[in-house]
C-alpha atoms as a PDB file:
ATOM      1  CA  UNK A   1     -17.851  62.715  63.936  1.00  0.00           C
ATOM      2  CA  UNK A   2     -18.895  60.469  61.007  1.00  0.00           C
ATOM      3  CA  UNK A   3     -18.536  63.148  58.629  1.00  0.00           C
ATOM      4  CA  UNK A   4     -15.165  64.413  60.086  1.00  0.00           C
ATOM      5  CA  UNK A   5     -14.173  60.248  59.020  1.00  0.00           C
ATOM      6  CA  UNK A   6     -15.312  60.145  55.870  1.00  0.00           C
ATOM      7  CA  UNK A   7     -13.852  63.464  54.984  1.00  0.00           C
ATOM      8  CA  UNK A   8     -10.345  62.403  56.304  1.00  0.00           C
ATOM      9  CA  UNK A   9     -10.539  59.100  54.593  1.00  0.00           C
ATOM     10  CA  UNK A  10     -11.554  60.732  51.091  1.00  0.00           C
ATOM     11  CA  UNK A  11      -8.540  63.275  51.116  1.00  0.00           C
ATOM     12  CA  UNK A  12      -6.298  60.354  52.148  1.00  0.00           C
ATOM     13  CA  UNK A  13      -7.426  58.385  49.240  1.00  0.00           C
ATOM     14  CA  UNK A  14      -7.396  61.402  46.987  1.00  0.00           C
ATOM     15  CA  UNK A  15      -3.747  61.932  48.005  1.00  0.00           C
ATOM     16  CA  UNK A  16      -2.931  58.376  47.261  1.00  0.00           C
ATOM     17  CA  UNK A  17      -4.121  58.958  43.837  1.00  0.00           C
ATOM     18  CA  UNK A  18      -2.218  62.268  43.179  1.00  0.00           C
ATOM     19  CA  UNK A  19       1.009  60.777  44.339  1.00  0.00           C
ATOM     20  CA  UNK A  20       0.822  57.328  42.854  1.00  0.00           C
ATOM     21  CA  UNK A  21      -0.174  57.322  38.719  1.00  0.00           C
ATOM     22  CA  UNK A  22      -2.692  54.657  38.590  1.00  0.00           C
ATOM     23  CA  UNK A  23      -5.848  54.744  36.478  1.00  0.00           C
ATOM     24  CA  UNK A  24      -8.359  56.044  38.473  1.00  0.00           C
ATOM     25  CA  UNK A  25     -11.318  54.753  37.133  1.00  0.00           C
ATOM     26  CA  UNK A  26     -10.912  51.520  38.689  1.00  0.00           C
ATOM     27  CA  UNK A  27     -10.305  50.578  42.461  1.00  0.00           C
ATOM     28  CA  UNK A  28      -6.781  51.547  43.168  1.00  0.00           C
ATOM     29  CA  UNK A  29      -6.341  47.961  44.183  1.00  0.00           C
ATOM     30  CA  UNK A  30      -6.924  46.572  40.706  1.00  0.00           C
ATOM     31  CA  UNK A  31      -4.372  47.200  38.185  1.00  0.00           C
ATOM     32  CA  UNK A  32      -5.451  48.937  35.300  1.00  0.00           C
ATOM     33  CA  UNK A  33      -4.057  46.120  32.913  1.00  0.00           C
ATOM     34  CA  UNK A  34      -6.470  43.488  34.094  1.00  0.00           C
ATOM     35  CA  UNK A  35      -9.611  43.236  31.526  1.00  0.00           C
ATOM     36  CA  UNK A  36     -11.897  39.909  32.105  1.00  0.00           C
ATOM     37  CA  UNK A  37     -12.006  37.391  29.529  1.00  0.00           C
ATOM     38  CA  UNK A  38     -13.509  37.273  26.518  1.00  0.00           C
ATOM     39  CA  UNK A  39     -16.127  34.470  26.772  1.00  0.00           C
ATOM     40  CA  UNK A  40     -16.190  31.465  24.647  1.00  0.00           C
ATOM     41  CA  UNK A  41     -18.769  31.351  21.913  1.00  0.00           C
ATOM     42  CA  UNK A  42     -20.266  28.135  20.730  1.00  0.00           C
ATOM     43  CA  UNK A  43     -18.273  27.758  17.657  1.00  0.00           C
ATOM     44  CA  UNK A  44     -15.142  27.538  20.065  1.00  0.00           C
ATOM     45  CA  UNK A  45     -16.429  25.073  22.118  1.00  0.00           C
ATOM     46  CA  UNK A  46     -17.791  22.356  19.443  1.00  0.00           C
ATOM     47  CA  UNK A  47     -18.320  21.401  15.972  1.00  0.00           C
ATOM     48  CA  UNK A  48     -20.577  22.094  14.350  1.00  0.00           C
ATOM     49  CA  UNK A  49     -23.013  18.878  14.066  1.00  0.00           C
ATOM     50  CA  UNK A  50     -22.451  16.120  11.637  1.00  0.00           C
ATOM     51  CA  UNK A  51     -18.647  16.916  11.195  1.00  0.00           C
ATOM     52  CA  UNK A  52     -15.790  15.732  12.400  1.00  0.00           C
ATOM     53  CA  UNK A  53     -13.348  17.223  14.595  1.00  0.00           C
ATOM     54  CA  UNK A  54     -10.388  16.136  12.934  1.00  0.00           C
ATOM     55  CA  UNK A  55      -9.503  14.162   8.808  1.00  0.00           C
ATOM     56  CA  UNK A  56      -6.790  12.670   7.294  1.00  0.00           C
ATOM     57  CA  UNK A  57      -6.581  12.612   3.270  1.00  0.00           C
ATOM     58  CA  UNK A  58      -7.213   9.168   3.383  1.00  0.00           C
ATOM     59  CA  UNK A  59     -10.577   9.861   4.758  1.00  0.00           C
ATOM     60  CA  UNK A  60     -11.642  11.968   1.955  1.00  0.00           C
ATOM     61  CA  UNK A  61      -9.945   9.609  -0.655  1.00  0.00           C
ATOM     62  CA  UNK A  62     -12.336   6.349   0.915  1.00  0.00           C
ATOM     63  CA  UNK A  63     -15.153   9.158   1.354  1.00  0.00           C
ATOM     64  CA  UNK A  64     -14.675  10.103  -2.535  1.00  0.00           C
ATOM     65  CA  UNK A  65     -14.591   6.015  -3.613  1.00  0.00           C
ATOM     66  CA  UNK A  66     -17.774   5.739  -2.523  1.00  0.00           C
ATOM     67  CA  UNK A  67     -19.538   8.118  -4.888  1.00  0.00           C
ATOM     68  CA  UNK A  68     -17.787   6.433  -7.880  1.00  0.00           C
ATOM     69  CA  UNK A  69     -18.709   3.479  -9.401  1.00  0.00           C
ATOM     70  CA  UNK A  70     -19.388   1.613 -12.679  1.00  0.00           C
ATOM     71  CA  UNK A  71     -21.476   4.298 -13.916  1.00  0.00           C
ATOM     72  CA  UNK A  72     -19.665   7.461 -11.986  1.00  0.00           C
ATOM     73  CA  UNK A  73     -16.416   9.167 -13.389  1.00  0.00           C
ATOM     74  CA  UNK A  74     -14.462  11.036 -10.960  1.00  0.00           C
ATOM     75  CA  UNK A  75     -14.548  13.730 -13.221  1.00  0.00           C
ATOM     76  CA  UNK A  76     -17.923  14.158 -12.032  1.00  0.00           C
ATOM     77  CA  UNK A  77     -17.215  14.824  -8.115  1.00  0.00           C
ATOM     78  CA  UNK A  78     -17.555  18.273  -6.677  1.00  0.00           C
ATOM     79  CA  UNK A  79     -15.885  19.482  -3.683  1.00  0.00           C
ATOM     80  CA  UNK A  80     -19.079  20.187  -1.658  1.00  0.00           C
ATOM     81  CA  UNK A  81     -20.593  16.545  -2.560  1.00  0.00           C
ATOM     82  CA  UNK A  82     -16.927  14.902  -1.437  1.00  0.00           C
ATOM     83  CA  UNK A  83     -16.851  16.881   1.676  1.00  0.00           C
ATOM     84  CA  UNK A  84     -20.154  16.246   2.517  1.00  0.00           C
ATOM     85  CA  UNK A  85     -19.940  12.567   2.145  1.00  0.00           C
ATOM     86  CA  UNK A  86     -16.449  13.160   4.020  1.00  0.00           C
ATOM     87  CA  UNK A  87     -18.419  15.179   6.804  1.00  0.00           C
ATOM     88  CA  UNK A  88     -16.256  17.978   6.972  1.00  0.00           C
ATOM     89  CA  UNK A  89     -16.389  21.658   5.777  1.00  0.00           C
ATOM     90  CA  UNK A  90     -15.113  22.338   2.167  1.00  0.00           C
ATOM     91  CA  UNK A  91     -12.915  24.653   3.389  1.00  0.00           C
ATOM     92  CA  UNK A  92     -11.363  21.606   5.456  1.00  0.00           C
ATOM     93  CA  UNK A  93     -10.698  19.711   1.873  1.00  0.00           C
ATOM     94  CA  UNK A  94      -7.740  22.204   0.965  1.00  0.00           C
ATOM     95  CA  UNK A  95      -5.468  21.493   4.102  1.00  0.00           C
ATOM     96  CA  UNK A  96      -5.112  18.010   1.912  1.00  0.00           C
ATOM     97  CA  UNK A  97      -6.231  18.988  -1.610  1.00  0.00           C
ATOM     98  CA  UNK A  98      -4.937  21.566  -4.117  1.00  0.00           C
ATOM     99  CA  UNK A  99      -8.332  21.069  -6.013  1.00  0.00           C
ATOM    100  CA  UNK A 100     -10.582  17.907  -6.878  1.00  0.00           C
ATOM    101  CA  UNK A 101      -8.432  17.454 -10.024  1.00  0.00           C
ATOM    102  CA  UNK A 102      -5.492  16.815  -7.660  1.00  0.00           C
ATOM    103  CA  UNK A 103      -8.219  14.219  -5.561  1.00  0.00           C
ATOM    104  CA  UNK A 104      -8.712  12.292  -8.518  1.00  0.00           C
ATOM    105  CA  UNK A 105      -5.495  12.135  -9.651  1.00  0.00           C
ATOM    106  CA  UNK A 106      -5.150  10.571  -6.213  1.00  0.00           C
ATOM    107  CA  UNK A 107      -7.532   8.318  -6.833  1.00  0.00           C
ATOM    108  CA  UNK A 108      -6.431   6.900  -9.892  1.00  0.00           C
ATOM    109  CA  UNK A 109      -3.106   6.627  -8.375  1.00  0.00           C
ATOM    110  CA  UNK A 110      -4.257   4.502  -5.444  1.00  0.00           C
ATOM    111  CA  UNK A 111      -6.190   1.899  -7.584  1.00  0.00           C
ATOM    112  CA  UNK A 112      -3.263   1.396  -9.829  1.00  0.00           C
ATOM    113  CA  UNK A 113      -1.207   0.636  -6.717  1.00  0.00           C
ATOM    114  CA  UNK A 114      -3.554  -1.541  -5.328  1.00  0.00           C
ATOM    115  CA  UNK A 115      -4.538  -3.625  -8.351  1.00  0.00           C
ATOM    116  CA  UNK A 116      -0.890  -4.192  -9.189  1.00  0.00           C
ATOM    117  CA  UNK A 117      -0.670  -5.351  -5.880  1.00  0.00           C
ATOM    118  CA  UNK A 118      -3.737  -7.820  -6.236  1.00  0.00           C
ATOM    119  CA  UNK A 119      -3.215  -9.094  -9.409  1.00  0.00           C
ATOM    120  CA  UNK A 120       0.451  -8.929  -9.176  1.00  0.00           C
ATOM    121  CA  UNK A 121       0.492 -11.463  -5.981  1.00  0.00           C
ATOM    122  CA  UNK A 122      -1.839 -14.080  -7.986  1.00  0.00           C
ATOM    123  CA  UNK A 123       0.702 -14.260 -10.741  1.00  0.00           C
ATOM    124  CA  UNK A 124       3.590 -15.033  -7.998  1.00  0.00           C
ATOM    125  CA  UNK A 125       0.999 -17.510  -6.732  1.00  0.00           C
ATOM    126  CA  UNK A 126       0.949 -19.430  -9.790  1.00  0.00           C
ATOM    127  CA  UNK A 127       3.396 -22.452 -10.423  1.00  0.00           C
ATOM    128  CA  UNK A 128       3.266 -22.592 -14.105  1.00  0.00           C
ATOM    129  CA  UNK A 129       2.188 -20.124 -17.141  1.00  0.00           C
ATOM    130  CA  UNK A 130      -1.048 -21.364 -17.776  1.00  0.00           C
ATOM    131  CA  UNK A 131      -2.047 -21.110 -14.256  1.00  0.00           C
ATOM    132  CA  UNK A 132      -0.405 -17.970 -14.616  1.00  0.00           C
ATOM    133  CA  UNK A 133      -2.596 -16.781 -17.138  1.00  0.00           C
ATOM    134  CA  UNK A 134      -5.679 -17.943 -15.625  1.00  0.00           C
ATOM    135  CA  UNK A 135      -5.002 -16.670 -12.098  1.00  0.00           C
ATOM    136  CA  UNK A 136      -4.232 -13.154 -13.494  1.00  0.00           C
ATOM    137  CA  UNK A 137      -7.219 -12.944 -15.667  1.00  0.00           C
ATOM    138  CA  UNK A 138      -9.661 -14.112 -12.795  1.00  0.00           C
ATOM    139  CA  UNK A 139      -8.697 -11.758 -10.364  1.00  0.00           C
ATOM    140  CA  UNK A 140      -8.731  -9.331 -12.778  1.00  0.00           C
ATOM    141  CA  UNK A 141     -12.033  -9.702 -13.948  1.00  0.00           C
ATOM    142  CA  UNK A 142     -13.169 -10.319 -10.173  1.00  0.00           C
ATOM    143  CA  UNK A 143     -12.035  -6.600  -9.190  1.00  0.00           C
ATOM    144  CA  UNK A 144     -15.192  -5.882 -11.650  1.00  0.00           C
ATOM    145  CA  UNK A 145     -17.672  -6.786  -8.813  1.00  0.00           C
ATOM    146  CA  UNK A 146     -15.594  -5.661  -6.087  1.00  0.00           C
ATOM    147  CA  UNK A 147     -16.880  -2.547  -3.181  1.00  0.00           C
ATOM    148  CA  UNK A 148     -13.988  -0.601  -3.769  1.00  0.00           C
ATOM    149  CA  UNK A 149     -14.240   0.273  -7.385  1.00  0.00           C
ATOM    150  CA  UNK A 150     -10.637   0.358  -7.935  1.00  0.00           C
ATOM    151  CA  UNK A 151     -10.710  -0.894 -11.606  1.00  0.00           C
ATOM    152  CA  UNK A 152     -13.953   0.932 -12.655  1.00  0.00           C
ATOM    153  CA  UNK A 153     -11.431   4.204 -11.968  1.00  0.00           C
ATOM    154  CA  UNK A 154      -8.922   3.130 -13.968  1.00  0.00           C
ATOM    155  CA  UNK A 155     -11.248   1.752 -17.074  1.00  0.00           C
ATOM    156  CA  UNK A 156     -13.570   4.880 -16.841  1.00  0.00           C
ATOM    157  CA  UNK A 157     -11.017   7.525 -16.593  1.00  0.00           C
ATOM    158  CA  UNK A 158      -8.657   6.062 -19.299  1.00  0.00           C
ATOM    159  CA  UNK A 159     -11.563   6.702 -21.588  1.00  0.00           C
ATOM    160  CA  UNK A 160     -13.880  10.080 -20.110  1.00  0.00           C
ATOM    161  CA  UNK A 161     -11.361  11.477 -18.062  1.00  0.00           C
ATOM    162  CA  UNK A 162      -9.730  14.569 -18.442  1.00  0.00           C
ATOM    163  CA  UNK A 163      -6.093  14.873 -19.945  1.00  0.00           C
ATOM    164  CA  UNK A 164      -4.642  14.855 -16.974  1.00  0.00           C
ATOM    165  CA  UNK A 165      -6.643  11.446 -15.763  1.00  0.00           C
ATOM    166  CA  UNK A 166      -6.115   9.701 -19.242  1.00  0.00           C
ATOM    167  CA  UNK A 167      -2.271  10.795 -19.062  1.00  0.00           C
ATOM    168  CA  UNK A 168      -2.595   9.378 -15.162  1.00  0.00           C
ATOM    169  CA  UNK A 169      -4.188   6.147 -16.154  1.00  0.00           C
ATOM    170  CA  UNK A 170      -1.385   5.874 -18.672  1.00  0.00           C
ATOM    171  CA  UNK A 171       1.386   5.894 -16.138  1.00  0.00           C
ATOM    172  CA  UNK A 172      -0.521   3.150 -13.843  1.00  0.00           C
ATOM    173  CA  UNK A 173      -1.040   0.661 -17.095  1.00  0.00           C
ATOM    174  CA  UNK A 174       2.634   1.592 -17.759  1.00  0.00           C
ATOM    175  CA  UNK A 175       3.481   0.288 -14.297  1.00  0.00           C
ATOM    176  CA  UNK A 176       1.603  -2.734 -14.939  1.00  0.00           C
ATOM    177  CA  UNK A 177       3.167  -3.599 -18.208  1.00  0.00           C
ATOM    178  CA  UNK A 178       7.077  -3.220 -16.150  1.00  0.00           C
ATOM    179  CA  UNK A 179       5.558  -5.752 -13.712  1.00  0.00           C
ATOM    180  CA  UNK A 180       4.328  -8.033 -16.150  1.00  0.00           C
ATOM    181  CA  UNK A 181       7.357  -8.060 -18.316  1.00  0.00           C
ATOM    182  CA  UNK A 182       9.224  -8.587 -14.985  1.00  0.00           C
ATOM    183  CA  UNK A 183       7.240 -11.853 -14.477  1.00  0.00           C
ATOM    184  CA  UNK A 184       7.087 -13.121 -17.857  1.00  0.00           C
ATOM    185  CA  UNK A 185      10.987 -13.098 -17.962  1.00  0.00           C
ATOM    186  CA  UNK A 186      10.743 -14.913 -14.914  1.00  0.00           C
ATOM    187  CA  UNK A 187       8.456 -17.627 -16.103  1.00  0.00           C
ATOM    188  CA  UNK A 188      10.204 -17.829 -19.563  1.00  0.00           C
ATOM    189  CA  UNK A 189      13.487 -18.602 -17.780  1.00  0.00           C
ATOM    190  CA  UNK A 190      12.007 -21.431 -15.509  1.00  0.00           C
ATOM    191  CA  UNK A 191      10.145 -23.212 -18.031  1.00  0.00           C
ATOM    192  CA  UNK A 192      12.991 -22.764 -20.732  1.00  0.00           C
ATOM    193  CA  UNK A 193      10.218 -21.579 -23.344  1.00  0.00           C
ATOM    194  CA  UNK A 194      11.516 -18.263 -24.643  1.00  0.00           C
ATOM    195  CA  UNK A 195      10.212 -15.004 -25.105  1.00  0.00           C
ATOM    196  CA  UNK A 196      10.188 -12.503 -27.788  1.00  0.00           C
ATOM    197  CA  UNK A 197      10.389  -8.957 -27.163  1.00  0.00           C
ATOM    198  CA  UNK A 198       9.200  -9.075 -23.139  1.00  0.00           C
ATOM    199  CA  UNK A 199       8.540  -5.630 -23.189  1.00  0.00           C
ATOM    200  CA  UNK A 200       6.058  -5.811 -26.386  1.00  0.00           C
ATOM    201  CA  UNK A 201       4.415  -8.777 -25.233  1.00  0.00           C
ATOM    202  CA  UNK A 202       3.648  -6.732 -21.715  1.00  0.00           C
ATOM    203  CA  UNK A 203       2.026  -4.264 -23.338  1.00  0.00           C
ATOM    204  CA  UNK A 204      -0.534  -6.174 -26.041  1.00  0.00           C
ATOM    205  CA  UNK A 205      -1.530  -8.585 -22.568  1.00  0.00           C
ATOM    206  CA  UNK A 206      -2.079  -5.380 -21.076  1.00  0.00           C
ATOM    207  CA  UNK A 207      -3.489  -3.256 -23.263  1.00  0.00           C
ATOM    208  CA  UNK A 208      -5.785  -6.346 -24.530  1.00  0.00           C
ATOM    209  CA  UNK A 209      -7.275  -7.192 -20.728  1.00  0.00           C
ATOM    210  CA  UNK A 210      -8.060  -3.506 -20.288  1.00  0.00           C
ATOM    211  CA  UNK A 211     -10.084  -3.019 -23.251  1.00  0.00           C
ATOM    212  CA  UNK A 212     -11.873  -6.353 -22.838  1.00  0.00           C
ATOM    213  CA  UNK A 213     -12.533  -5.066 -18.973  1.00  0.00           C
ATOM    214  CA  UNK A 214     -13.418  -1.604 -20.190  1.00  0.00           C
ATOM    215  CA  UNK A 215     -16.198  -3.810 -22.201  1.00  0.00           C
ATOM    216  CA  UNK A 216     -17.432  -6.122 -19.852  1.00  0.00           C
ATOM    217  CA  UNK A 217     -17.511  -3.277 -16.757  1.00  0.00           C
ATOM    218  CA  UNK A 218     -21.474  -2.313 -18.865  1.00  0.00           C
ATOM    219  CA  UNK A 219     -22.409  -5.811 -19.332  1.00  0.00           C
ATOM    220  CA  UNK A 220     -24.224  -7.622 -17.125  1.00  0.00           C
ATOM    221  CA  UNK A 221     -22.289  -9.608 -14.387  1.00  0.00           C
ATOM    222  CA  UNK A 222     -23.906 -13.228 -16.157  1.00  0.00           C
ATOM    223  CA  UNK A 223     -21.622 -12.578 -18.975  1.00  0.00           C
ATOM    224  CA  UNK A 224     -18.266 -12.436 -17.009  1.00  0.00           C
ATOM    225  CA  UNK A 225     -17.786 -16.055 -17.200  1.00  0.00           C
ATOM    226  CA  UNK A 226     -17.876 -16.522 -20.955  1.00  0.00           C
ATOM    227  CA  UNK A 227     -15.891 -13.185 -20.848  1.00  0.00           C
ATOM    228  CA  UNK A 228     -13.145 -14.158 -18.698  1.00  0.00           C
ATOM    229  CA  UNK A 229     -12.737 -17.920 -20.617  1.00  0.00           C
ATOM    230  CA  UNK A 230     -12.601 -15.814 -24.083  1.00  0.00           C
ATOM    231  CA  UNK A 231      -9.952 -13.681 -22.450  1.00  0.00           C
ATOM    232  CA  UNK A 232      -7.961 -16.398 -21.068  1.00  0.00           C
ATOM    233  CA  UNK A 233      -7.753 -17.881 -24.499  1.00  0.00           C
ATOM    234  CA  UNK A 234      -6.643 -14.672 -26.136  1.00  0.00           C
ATOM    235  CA  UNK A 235      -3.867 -13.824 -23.726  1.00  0.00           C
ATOM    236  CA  UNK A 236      -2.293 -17.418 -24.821  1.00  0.00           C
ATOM    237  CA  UNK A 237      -2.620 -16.780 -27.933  1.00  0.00           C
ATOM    238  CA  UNK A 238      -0.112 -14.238 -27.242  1.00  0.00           C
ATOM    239  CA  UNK A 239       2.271 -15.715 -25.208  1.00  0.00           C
ATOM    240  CA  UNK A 240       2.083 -19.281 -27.414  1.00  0.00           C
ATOM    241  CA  UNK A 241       2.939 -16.400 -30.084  1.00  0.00           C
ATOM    242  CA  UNK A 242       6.008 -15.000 -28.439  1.00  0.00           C
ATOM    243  CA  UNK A 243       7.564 -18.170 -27.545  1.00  0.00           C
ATOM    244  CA  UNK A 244       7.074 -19.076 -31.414  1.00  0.00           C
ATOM    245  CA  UNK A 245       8.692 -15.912 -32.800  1.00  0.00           C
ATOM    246  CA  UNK A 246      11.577 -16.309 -29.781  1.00  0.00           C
ATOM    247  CA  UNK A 247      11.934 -19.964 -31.505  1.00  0.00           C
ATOM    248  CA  UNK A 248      12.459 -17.957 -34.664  1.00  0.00           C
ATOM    249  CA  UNK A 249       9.147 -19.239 -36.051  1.00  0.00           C
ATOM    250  CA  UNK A 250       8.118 -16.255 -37.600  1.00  0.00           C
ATOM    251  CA  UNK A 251      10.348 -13.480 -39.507  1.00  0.00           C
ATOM    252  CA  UNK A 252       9.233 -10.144 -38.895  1.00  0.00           C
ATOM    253  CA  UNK A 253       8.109  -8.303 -42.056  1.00  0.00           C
END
């Protein structure tokens, strides 16, 4: 009798089959579609130790300004060192970064912007123009000893640097020279003193304090003092000459 069962219920499967075009190596129940999952590896689950999840480019730009410094030109960062210090993978550095030419450039950008910004807010500060002088110079030289190395960027890489850092330094000075001439119109005008050739004069302060700073960034930091007094002295030398030639003191040659 068991046999007779078995029998009938194989040829009523088997006819199920021949009239119904399902795969029939699996259960007839189970469409042939259905595959399980592939399981998740390791790599899919986490990351790999020591890096993060997720950067922004400003992450790898404050990662990068901490491997420069008085002594360091940017020229001299490699990808792997930046994105190590960054804790990322290098291949992570190019969803921000063309290249590390294109991080530097970056870099120089940012300390231009921020020094203007520093040095540009102690000159508004400042009530009269030799406060203004003073101010300006102090801060400046203060940015000397500051964490961030913002100026040692812009006084390193104006001299080392590549073309393209040296022609990116030259834009930021540029910058600072349209600010200055900005404010020295300003202070000319309120203190009724005159000023030849504001755009001239911008440029020898500016040129002048960056070559003094590109001097004192190797000497050491007991010298700043006597630095920054000689520097005060020579910037109003400059603007006590303007105000002369605006007076029509002097006849140009």
């Amino acid at each position: 009798m068991r046999t007779i069962i078995r029998s009938s219920a194989h040829l009523s499967i088997q006819l199920y089959i021949n009239s119904n075009p399902v795969s029939w190596r699996l259960p007839f129940w189970i469409p042939a579609a259905v595959t399980p999952p592939r399981p998740q590896s390791a790599s899919d689950t986490r990351v790999a130790a020591g890096r993060k999840p997720a950067i922004s480019r400003d992450d790898i730009i404050a990662a990068a300004l901490k491997l420069v410094g008085p002594h360091r030109s940017v020229s001299t960062l490699s990808l792997r060192e930046v994105a190590r210090e960054a804790g990322i993978a290098p291949n992570s550095f190019y969803r921000h970064f063309h290249d590390i030419d294109e991080l530097a450039i970056a870099l120089i950008d940012l300390a231009g912007r921020s020094l203007r910004q520093i040095i540009g807010s102690a000159r508004q500060r400042a009530t009269t123009g030799r406060s203004v002088v003073r101010s300006s110079v102090e801060t400046f030289m203060e940015q000397l000893s500051a964490d961030e190395n913002l100026l040692h960027i812009l006084l390193r890489e104006g001299t080392v640097g590549s073309d393209g850092f040296k022609q990116a330094v030259e834009r930021e000075l540029q910058f600072f020279e349209d600010e200055l001439r900005v404010d020295l119109i300003r202070l000319a005008e309120a203190n009724r003193t005159g000023l030849y050739e504001p755009a001239l004069t911008a440029k020898a302060i500016t040129r002048l304090v960056f070559a003094i700073g590109a001097t004192a960034m190797d000497l050491p930091h007991e010298q700043h003092p006597q630095i920054t007094q000689q520097l005060v002295r020579m910037v109003r030398m400059i603007i006590v000459g303007t105000q002369t030639m605006a007076k029509g003191g002097i006849i140009d040659a």
